[in-house]
PDB file of N, CA and C in Angstrom:
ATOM      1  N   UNK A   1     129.825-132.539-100.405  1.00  0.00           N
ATOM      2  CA  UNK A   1     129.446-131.972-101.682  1.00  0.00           C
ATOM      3  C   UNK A   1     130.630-131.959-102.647  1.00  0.00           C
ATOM      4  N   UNK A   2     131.770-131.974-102.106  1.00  0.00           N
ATOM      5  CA  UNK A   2     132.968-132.020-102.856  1.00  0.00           C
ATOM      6  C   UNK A   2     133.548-132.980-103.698  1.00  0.00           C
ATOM      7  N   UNK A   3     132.823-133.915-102.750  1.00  0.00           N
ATOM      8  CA  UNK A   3     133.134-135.183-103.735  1.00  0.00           C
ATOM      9  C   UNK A   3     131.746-135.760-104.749  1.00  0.00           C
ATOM     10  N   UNK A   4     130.435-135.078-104.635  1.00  0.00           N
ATOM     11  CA  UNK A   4     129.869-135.078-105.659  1.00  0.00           C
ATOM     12  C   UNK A   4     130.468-133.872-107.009  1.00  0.00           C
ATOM     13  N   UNK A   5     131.261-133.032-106.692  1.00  0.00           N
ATOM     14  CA  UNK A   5     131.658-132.388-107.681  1.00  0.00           C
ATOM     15  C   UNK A   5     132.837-133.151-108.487  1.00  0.00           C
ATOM     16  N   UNK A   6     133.911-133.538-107.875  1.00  0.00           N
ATOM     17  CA  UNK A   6     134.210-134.945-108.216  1.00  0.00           C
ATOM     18  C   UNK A   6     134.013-135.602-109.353  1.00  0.00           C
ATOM     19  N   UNK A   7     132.788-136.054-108.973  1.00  0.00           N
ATOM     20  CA  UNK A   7     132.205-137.154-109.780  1.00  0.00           C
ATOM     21  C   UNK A   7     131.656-136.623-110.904  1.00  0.00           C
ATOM     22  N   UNK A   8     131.073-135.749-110.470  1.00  0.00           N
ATOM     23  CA  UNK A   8     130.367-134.786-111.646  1.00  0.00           C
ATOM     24  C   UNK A   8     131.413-134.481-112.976  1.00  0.00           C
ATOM     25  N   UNK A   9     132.407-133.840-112.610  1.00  0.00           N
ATOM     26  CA  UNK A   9     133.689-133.524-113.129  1.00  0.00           C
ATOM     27  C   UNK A   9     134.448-134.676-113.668  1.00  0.00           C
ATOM     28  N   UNK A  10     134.195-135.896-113.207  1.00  0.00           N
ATOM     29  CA  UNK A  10     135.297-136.860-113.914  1.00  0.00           C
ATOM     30  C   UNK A  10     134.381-137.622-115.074  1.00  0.00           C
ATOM     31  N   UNK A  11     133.183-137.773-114.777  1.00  0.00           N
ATOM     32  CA  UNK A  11     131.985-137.776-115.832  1.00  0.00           C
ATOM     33  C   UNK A  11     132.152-137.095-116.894  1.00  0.00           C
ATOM     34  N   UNK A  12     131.932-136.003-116.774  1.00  0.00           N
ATOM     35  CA  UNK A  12     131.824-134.705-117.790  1.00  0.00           C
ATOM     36  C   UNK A  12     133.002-135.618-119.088  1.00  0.00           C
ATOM     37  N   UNK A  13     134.039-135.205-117.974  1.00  0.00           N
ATOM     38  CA  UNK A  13     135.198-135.561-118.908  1.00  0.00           C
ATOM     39  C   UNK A  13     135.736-136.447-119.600  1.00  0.00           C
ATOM     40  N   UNK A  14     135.018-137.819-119.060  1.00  0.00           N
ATOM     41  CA  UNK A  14     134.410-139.027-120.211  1.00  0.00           C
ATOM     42  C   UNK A  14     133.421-138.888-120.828  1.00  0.00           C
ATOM     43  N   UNK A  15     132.515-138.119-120.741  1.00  0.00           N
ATOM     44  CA  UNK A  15     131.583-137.963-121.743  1.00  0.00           C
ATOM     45  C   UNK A  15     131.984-136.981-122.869  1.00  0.00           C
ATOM     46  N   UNK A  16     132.823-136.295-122.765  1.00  0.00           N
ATOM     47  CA  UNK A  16     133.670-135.442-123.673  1.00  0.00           C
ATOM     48  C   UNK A  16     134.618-136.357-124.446  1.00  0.00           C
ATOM     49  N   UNK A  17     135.248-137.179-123.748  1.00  0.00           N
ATOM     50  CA  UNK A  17     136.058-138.133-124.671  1.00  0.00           C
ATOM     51  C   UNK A  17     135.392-139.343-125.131  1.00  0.00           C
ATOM     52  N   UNK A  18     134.239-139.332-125.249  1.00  0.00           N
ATOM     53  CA  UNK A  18     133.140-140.321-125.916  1.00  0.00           C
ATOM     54  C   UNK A  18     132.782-139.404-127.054  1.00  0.00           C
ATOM     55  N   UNK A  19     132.360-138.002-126.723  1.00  0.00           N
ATOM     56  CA  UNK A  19     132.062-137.616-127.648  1.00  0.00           C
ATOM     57  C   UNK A  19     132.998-137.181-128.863  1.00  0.00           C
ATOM     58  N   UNK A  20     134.119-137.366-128.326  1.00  0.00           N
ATOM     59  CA  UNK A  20     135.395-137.023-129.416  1.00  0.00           C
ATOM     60  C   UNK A  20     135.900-137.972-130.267  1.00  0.00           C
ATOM     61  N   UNK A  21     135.644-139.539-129.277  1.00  0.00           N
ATOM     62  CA  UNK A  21     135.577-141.001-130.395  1.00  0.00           C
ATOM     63  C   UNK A  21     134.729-140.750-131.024  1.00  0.00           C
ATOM     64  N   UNK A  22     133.541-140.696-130.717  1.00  0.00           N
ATOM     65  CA  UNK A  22     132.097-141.237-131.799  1.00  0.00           C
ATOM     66  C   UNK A  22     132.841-140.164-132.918  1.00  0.00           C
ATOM     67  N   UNK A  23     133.502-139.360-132.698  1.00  0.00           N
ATOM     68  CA  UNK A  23     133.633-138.212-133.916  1.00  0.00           C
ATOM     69  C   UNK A  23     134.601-138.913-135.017  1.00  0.00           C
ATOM     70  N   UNK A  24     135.166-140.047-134.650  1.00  0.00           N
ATOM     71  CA  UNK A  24     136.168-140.699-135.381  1.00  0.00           C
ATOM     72  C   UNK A  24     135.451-141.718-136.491  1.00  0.00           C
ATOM     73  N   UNK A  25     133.952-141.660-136.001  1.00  0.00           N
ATOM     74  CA  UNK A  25     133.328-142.604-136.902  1.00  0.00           C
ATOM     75  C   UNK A  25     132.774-142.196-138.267  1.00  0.00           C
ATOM     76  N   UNK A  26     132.511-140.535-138.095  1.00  0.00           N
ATOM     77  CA  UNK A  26     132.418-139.478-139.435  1.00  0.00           C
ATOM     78  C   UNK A  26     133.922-139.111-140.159  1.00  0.00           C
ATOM     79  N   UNK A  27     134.804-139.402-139.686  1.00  0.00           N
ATOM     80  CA  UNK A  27     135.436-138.783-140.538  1.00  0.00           C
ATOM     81  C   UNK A  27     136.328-139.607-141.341  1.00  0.00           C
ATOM     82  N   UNK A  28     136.720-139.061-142.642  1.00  0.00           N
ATOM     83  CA  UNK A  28     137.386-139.399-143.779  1.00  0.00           C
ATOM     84  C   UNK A  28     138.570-139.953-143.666  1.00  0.00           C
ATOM     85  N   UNK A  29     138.327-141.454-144.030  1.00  0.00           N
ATOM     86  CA  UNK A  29     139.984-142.580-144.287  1.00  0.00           C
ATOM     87  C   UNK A  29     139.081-143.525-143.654  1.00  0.00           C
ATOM     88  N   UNK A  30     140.141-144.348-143.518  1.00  0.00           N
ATOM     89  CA  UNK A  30     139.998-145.988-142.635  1.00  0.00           C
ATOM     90  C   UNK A  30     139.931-145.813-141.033  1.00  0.00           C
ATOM     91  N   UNK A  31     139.282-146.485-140.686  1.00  0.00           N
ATOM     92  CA  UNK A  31     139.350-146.273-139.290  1.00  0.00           C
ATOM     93  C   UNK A  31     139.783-147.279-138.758  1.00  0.00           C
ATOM     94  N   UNK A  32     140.506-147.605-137.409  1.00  0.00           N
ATOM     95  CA  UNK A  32     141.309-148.220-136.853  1.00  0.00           C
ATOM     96  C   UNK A  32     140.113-148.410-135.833  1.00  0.00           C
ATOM     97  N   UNK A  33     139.358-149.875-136.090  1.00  0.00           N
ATOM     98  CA  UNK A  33     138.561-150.348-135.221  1.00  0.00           C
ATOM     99  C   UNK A  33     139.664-150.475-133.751  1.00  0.00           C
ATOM    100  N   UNK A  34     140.331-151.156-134.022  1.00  0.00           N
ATOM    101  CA  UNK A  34     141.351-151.769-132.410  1.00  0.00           C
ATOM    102  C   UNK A  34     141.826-150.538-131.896  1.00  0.00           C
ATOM    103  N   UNK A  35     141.971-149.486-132.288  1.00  0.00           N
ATOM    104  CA  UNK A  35     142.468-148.506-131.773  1.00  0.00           C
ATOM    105  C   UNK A  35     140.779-147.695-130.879  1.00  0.00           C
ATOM    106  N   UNK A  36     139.743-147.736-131.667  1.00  0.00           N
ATOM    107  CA  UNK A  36     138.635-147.441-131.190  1.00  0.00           C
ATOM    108  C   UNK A  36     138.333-148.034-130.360  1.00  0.00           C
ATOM    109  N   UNK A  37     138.779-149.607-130.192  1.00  0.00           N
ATOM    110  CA  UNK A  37     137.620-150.074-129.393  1.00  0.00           C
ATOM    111  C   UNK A  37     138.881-149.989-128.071  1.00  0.00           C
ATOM    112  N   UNK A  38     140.273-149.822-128.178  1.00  0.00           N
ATOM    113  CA  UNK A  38     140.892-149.410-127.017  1.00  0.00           C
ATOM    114  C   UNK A  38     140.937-148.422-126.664  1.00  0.00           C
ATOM    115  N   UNK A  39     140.168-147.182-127.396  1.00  0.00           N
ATOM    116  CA  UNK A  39     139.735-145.983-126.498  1.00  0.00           C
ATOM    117  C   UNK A  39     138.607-145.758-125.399  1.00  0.00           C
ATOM    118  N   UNK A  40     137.541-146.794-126.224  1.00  0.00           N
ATOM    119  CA  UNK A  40     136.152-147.565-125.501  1.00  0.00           C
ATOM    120  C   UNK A  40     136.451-147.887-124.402  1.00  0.00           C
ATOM    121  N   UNK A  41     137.254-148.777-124.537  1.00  0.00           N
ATOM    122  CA  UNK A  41     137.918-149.931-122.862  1.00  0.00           C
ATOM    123  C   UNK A  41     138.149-149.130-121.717  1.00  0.00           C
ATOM    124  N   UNK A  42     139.099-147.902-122.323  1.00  0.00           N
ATOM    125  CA  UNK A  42     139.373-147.308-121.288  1.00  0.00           C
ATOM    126  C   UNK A  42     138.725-146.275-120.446  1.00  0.00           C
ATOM    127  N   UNK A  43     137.685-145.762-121.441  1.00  0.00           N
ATOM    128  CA  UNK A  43     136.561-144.970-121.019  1.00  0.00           C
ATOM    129  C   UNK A  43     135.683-145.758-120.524  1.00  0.00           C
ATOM    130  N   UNK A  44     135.753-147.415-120.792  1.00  0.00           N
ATOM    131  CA  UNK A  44     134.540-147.953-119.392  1.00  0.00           C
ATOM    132  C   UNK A  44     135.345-147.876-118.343  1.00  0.00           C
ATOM    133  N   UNK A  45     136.321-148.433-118.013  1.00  0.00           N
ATOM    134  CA  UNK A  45     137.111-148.524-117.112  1.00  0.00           C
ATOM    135  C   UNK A  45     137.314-147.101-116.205  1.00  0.00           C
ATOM    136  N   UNK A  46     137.735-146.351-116.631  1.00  0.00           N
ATOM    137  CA  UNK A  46     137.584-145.040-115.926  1.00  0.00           C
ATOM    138  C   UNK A  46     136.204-144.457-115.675  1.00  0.00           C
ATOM    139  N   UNK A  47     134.768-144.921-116.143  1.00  0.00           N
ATOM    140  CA  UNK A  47     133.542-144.630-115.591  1.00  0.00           C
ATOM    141  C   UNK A  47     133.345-145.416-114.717  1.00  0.00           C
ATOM    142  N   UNK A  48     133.677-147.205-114.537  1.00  0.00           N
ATOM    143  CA  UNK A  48     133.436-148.232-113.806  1.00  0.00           C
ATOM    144  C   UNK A  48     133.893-147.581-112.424  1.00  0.00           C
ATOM    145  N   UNK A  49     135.290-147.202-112.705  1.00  0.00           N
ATOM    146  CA  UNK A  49     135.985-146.914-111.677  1.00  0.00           C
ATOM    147  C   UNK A  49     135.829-145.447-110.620  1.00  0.00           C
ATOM    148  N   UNK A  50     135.089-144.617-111.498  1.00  0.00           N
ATOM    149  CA  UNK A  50     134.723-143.525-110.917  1.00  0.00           C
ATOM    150  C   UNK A  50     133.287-143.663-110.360  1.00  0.00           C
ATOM    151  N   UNK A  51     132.853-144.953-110.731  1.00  0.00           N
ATOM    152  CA  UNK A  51     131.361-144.778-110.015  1.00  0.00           C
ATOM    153  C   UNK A  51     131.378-146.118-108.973  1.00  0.00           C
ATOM    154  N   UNK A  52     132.417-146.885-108.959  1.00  0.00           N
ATOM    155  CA  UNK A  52     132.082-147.488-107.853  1.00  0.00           C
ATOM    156  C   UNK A  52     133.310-147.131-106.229  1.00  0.00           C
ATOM    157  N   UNK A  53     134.476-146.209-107.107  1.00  0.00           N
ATOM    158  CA  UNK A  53     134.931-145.710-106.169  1.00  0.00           C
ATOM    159  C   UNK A  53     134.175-144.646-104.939  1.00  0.00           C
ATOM    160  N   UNK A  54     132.911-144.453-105.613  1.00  0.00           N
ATOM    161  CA  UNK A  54     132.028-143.379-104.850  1.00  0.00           C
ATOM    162  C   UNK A  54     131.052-143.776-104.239  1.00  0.00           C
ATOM    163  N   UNK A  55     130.812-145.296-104.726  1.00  0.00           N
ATOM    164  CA  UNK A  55     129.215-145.712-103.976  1.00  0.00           C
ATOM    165  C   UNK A  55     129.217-146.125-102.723  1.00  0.00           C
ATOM    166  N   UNK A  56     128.297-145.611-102.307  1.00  0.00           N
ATOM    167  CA  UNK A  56     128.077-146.176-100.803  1.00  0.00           C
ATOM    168  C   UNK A  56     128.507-147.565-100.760  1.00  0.00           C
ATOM    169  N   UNK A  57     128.761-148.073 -99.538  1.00  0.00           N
ATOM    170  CA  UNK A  57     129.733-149.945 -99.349  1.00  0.00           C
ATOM    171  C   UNK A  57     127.933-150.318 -99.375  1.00  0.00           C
ATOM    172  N   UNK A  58     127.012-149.710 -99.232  1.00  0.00           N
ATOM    173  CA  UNK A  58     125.892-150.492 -98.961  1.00  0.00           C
ATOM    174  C   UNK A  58     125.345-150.907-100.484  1.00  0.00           C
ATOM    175  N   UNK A  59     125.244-150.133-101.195  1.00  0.00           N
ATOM    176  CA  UNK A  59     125.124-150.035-102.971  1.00  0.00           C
ATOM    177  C   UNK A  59     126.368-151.448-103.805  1.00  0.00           C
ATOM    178  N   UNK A  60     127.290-150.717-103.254  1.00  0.00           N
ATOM    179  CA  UNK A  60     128.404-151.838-103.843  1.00  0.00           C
ATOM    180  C   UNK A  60     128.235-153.416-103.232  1.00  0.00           C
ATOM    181  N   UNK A  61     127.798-153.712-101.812  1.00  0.00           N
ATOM    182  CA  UNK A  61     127.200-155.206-101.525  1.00  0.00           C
ATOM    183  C   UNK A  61     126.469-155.731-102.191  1.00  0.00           C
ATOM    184  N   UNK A  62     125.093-154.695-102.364  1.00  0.00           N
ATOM    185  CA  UNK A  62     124.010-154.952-103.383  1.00  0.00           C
ATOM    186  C   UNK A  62     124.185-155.771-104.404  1.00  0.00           C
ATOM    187  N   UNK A  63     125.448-155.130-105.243  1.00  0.00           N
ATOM    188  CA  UNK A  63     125.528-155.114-106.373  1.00  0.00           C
ATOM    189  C   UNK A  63     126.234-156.521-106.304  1.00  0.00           C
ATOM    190  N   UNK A  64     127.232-156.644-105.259  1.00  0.00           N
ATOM    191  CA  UNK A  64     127.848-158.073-105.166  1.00  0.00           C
ATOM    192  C   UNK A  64     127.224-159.135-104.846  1.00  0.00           C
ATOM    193  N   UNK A  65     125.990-158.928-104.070  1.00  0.00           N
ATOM    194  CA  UNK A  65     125.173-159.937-103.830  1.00  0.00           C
ATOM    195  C   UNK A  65     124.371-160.170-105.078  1.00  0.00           C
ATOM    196  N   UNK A  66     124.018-159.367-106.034  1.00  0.00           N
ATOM    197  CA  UNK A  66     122.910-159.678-106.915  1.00  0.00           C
ATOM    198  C   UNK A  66     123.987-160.747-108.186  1.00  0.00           C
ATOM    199  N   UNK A  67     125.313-160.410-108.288  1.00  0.00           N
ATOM    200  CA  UNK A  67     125.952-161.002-109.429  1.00  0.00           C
ATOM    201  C   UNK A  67     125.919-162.480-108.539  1.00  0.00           C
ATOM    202  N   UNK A  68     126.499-162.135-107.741  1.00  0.00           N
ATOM    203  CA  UNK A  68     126.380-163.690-107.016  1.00  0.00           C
ATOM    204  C   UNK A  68     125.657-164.178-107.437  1.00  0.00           C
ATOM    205  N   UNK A  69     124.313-163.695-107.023  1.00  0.00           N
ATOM    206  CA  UNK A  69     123.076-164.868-107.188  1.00  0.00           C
ATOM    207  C   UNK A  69     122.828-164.857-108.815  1.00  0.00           C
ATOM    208  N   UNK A  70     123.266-164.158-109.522  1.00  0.00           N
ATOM    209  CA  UNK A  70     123.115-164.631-111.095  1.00  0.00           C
ATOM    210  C   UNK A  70     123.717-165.548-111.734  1.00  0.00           C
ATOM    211  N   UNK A  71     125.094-165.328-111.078  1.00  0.00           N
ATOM    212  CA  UNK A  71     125.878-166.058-111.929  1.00  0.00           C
ATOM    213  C   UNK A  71     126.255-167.845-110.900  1.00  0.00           C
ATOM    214  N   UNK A  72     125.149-168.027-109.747  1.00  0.00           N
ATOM    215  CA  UNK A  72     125.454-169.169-109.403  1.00  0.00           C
ATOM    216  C   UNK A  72     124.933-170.498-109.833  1.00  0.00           C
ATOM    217  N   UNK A  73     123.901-169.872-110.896  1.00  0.00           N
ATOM    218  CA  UNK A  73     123.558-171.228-112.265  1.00  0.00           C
ATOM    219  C   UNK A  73     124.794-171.732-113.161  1.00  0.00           C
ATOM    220  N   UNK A  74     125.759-170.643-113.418  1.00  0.00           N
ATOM    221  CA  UNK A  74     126.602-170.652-114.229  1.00  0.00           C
ATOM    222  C   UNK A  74     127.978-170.962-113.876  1.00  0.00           C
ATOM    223  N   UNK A  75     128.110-170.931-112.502  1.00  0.00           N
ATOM    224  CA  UNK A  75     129.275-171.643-111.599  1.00  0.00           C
ATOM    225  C   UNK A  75     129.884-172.654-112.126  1.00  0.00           C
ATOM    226  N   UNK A  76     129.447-173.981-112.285  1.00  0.00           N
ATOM    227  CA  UNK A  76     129.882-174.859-112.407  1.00  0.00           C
ATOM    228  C   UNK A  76     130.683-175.060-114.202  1.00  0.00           C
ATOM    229  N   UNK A  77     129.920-174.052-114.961  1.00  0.00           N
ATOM    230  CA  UNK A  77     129.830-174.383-116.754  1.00  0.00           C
ATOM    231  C   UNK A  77     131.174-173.439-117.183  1.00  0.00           C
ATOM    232  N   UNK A  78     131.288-172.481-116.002  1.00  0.00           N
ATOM    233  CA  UNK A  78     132.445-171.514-116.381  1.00  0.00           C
ATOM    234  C   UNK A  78     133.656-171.886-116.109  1.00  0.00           C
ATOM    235  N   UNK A  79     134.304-171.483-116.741  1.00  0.00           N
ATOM    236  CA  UNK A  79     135.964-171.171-116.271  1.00  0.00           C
ATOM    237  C   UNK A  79     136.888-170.895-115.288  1.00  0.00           C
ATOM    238  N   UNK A  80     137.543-170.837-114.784  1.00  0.00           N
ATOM    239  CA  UNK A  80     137.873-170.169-113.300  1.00  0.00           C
ATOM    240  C   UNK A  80     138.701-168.539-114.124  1.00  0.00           C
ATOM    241  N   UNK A  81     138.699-168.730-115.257  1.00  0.00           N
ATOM    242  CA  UNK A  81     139.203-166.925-115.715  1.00  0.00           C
ATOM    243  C   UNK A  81     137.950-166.127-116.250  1.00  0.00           C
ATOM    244  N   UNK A  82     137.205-166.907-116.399  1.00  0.00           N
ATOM    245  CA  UNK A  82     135.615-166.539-117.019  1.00  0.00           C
ATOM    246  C   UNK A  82     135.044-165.978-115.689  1.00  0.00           C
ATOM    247  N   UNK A  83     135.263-166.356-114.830  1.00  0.00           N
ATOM    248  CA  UNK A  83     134.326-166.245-113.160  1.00  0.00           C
ATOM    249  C   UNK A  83     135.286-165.167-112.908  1.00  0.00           C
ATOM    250  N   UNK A  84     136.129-164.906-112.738  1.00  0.00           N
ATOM    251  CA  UNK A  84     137.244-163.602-112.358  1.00  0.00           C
ATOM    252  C   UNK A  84     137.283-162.618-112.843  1.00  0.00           C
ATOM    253  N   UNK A  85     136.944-162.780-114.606  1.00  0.00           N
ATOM    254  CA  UNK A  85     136.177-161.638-115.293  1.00  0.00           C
ATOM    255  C   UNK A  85     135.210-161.127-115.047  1.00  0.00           C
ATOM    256  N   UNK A  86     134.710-161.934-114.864  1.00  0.00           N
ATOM    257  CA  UNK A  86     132.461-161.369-114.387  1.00  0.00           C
ATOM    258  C   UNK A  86     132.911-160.686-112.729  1.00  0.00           C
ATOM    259  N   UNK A  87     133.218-161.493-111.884  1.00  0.00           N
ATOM    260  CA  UNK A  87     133.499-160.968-110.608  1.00  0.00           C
ATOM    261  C   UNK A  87     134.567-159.303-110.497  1.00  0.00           C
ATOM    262  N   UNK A  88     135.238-159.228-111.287  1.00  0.00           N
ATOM    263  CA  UNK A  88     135.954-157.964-111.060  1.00  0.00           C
ATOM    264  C   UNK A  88     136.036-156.789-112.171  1.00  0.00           C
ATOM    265  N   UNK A  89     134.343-157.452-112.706  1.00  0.00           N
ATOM    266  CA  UNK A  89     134.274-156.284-113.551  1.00  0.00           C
ATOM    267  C   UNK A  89     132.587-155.730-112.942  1.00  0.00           C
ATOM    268  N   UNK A  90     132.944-156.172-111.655  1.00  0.00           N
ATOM    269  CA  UNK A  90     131.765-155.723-110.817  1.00  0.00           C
ATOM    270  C   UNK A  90     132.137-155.015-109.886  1.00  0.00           C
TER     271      UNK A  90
END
């Protein structure tokens, strides 16, 4: 249960700092898209990372088997840094 509190808790606290960007989009001056969208990045990254550090290995295969089979039309047309992106942002 401890480590659903965890999760619960590290959630919360990206969803608090989502809700504190979006607040950057009301307010008065210029806004610094690149600075926004590197607050974005890091709030996927720290949700990516908090939800697959927790999933069952049976959930996380799933998930590796299903990109597999999506992206093996697209094998041949991609990149070898294009395929490393898709693969480890899974």
């Amino acid at each position: 249960m401890l480590q659903q509190a965890e999760v619960t808790r590290r959630l919360t606290e990206i969803a608090e700092s989502l809700e504190s960007s979006s607040q950057l989009l009301d307010s008065p001056g210029t806004l610094d898209l690149e600075d926004l969208e590197r607050r974005l990045t890091i709030l996927d990254e720290e949700d990516t990372s908090v939800l697959t550090s927790h999933a069952p290995e049976e959930v996380m295969l799933k998930i590796r088997r299903e990109v597999d089979g999506q992206l093996a039309m697209y094998r041949r047309k991609m990149k070898t840094e294009q395929l490393a992106m898709v693969e480890n942002s899974t």
